[in-house]
N, C-alpha and C. Protein backbone atom coordinates (compact mmCIF):
# COMPACT_ATOMS: atom_id res chain seq x y z
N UNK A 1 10.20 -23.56 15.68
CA UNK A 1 9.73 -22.79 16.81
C UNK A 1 8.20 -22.83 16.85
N UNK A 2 7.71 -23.19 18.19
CA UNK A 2 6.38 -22.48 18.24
C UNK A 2 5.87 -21.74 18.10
N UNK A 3 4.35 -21.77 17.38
CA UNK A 3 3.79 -20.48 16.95
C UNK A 3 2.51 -20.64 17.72
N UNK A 4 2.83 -20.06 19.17
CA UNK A 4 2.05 -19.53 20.47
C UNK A 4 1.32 -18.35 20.61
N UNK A 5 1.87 -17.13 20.21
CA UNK A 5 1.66 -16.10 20.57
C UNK A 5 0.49 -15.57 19.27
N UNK A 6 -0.55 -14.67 20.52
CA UNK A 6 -1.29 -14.35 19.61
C UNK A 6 -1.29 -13.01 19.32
N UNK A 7 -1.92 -12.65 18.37
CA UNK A 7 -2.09 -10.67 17.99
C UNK A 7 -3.85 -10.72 18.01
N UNK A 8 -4.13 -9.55 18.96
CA UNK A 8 -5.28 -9.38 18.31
C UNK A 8 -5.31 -7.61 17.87
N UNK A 9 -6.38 -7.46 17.13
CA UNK A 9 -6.42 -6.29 16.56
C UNK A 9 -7.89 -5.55 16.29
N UNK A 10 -8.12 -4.27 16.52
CA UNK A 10 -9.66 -4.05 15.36
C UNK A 10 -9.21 -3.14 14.48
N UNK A 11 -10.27 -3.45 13.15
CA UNK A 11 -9.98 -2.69 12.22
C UNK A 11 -11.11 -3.21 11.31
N UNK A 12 -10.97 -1.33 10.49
CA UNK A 12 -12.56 -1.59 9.83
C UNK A 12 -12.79 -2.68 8.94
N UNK A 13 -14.24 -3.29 8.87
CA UNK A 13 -14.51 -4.53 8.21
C UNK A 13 -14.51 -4.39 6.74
N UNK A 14 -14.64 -3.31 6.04
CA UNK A 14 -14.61 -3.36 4.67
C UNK A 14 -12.83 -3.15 4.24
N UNK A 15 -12.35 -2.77 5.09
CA UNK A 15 -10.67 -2.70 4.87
C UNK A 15 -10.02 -3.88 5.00
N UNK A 16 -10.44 -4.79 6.15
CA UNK A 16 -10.47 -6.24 6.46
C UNK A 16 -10.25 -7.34 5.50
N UNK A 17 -11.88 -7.23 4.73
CA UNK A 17 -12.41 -7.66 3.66
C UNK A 17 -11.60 -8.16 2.38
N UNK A 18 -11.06 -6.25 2.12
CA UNK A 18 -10.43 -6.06 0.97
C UNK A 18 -9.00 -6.83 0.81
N UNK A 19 -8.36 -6.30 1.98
CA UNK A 19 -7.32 -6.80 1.92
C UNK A 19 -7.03 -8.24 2.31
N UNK A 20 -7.61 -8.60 3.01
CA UNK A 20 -8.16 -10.41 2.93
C UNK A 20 -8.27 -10.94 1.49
N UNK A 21 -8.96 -10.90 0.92
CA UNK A 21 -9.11 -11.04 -0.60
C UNK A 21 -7.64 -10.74 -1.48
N UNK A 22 -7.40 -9.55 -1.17
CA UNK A 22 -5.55 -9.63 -2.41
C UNK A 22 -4.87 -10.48 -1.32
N UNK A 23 -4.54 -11.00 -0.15
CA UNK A 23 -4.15 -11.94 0.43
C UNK A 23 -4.37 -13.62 -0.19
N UNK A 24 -5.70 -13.54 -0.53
CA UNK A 24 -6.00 -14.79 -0.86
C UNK A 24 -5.46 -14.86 -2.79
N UNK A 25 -5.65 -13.58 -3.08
CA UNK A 25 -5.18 -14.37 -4.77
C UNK A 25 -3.71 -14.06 -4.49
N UNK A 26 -2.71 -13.61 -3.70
CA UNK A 26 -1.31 -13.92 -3.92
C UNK A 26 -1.18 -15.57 -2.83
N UNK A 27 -2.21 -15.52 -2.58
CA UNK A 27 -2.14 -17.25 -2.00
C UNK A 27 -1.03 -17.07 -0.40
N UNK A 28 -1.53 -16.11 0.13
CA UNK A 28 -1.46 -15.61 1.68
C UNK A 28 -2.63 -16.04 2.45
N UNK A 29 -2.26 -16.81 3.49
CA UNK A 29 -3.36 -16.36 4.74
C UNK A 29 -2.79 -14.57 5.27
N UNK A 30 -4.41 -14.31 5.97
CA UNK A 30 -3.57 -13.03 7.16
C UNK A 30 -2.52 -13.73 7.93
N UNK A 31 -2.63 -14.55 8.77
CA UNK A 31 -1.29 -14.82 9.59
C UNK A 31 -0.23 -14.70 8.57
N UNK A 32 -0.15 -16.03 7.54
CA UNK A 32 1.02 -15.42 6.98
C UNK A 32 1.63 -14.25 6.57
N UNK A 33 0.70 -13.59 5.50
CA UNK A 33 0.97 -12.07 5.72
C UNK A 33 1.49 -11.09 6.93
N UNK A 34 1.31 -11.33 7.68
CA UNK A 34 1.70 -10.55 9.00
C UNK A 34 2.84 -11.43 9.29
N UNK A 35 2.97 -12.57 9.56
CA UNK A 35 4.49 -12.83 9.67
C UNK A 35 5.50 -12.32 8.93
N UNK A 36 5.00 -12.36 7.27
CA UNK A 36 5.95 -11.39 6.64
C UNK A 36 6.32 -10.46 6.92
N UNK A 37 5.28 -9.66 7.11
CA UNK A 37 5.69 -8.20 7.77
C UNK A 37 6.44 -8.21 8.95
N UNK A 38 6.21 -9.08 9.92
CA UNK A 38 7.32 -9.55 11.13
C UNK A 38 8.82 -9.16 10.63
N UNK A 39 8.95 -10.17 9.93
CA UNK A 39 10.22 -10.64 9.27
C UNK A 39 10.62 -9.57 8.83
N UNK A 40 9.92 -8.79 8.11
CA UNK A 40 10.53 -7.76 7.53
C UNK A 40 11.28 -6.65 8.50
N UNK A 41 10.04 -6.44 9.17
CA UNK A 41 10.36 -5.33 10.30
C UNK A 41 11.44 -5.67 10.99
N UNK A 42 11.93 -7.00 11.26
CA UNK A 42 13.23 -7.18 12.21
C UNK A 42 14.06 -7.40 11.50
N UNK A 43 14.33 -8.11 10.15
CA UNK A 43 15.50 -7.63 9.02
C UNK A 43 16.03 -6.42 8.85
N UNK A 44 14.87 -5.26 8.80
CA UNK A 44 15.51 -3.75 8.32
C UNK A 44 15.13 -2.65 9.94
N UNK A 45 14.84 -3.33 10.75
CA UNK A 45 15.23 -2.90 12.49
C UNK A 45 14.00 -1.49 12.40
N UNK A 46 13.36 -1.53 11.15
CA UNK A 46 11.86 -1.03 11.22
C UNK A 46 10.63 -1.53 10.35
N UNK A 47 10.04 -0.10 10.39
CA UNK A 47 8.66 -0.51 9.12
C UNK A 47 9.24 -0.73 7.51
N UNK A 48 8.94 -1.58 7.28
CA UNK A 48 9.40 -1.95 5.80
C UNK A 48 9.00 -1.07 4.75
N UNK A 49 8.67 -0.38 4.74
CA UNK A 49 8.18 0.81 3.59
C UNK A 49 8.13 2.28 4.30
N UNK A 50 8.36 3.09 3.40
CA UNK A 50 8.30 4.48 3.79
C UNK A 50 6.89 5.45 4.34
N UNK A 51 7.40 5.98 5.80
CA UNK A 51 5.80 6.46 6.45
C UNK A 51 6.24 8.13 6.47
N UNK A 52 5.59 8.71 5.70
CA UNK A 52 6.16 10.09 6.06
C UNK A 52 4.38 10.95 6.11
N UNK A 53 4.99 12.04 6.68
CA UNK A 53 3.83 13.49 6.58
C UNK A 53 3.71 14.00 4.83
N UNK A 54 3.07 14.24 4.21
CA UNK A 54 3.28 14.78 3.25
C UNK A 54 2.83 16.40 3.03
N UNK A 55 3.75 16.95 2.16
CA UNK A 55 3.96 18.18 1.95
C UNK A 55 2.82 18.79 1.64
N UNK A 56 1.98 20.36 1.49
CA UNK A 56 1.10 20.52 1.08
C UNK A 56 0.47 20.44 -0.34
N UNK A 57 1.40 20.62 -1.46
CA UNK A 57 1.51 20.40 -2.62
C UNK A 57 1.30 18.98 -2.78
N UNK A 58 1.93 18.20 -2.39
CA UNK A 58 1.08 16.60 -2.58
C UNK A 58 -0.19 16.58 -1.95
N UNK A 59 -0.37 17.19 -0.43
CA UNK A 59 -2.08 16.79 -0.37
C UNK A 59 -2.92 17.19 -1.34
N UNK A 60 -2.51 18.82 -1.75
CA UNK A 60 -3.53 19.52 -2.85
C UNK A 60 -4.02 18.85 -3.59
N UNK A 61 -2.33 17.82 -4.54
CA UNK A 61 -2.70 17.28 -5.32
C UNK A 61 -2.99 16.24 -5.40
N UNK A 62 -3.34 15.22 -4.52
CA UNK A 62 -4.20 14.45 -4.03
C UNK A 62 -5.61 14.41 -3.75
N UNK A 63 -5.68 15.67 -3.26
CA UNK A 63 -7.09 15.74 -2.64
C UNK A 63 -7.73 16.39 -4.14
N UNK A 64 -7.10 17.38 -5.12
CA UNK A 64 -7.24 17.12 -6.68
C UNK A 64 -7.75 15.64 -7.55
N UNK A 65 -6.59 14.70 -7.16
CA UNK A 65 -6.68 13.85 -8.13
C UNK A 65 -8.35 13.07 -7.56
N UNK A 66 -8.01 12.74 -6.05
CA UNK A 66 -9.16 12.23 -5.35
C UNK A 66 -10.47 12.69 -6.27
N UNK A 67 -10.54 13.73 -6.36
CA UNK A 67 -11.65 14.54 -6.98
C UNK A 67 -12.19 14.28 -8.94
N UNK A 68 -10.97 13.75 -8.99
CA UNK A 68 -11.37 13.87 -10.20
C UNK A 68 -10.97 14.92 -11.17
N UNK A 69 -10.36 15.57 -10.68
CA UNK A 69 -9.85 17.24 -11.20
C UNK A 69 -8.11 17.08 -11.12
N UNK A 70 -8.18 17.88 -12.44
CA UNK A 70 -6.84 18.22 -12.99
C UNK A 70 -5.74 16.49 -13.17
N UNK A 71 -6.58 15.64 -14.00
CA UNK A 71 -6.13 14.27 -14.22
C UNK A 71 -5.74 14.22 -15.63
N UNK A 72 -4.33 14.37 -16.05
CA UNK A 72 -3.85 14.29 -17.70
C UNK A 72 -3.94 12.55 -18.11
N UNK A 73 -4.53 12.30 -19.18
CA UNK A 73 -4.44 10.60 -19.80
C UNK A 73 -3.62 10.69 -21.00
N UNK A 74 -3.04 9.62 -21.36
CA UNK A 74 -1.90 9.36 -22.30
C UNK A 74 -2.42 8.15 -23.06
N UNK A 75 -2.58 8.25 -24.22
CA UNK A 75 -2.96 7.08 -25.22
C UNK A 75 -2.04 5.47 -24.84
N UNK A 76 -1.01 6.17 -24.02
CA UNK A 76 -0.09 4.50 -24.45
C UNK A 76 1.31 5.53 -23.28
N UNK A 77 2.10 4.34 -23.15
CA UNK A 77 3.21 4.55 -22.67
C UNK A 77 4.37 5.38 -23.11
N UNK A 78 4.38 5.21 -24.50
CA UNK A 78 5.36 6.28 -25.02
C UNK A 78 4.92 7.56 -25.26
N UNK A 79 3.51 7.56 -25.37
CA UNK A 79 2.62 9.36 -25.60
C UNK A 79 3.51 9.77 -24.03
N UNK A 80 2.97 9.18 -23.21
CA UNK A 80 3.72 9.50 -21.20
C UNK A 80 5.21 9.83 -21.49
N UNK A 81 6.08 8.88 -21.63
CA UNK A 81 7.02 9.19 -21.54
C UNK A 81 7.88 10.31 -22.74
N UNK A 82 7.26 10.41 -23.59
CA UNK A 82 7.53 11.69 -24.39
C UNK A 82 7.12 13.17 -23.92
N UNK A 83 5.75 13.08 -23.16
CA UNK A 83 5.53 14.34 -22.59
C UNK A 83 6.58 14.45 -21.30
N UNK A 84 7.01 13.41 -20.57
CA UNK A 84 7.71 13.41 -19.59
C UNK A 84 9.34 13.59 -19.86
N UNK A 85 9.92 14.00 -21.12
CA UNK A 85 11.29 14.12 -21.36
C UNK A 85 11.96 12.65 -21.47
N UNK A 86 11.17 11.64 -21.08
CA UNK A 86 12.26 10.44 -21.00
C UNK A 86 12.56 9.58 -22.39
C-alpha cells in the first residue's frame, strides 16, 4: 500500500528532541514509530496504553516524589522486596 498520507503536528521542541533520540537508539524513525502506534490503536480499537485521571493520593504523591520528599532507597532488590512482604 501507499504511504501518501501525511500527519502534521506541533509539539514542544525539547520533548521532540528527546523522544527522537530513544527513537533512534531502539533504531525507529518518527514515522515508523507512529505507524506503530497506528497499528496498535486499530488492533485494540483504541489507545494502546492506559489514560486515566489520577486520584488525589497519587498526585500528592507525585507531586511529593517530584520534589524530592518522602523518597525510601533500598540497597539492592531483595532489601525492596523484603520490606515489601514479597
Amino acid at each position: 500500500m501507499s504511504k501518501s498520507a501525511m500527519i502534521r503536528a506541533r509539539i514542544e521542541p525539547e520533548l521532540k528532541e528527546e523522544v527522537e533520540g530513544i527513537f533512534k537508539k531502539l533504531g525507529l524513525t518518527t514515522t515508523e514509530a507512529i505507524t506503530i502506534f497506528y497499528h496498535q490503536v486499530k488492533a485494540k480499537k483504541g489507545i494502546p496504553f492506559d489514560i486515566s485521571i489520577p486520584n488525589e493520593t497519587t498526585l500528592n504523591t507525585a507531586h511529593k516524589t517530584d520534589s524530592g520528599k518522602e523518597l525510601n532507597e533500598y540497597a539492592n532488590l531483595d532489601v525492596f522486596k523484603r520490606k515489601m512482604g514479597v
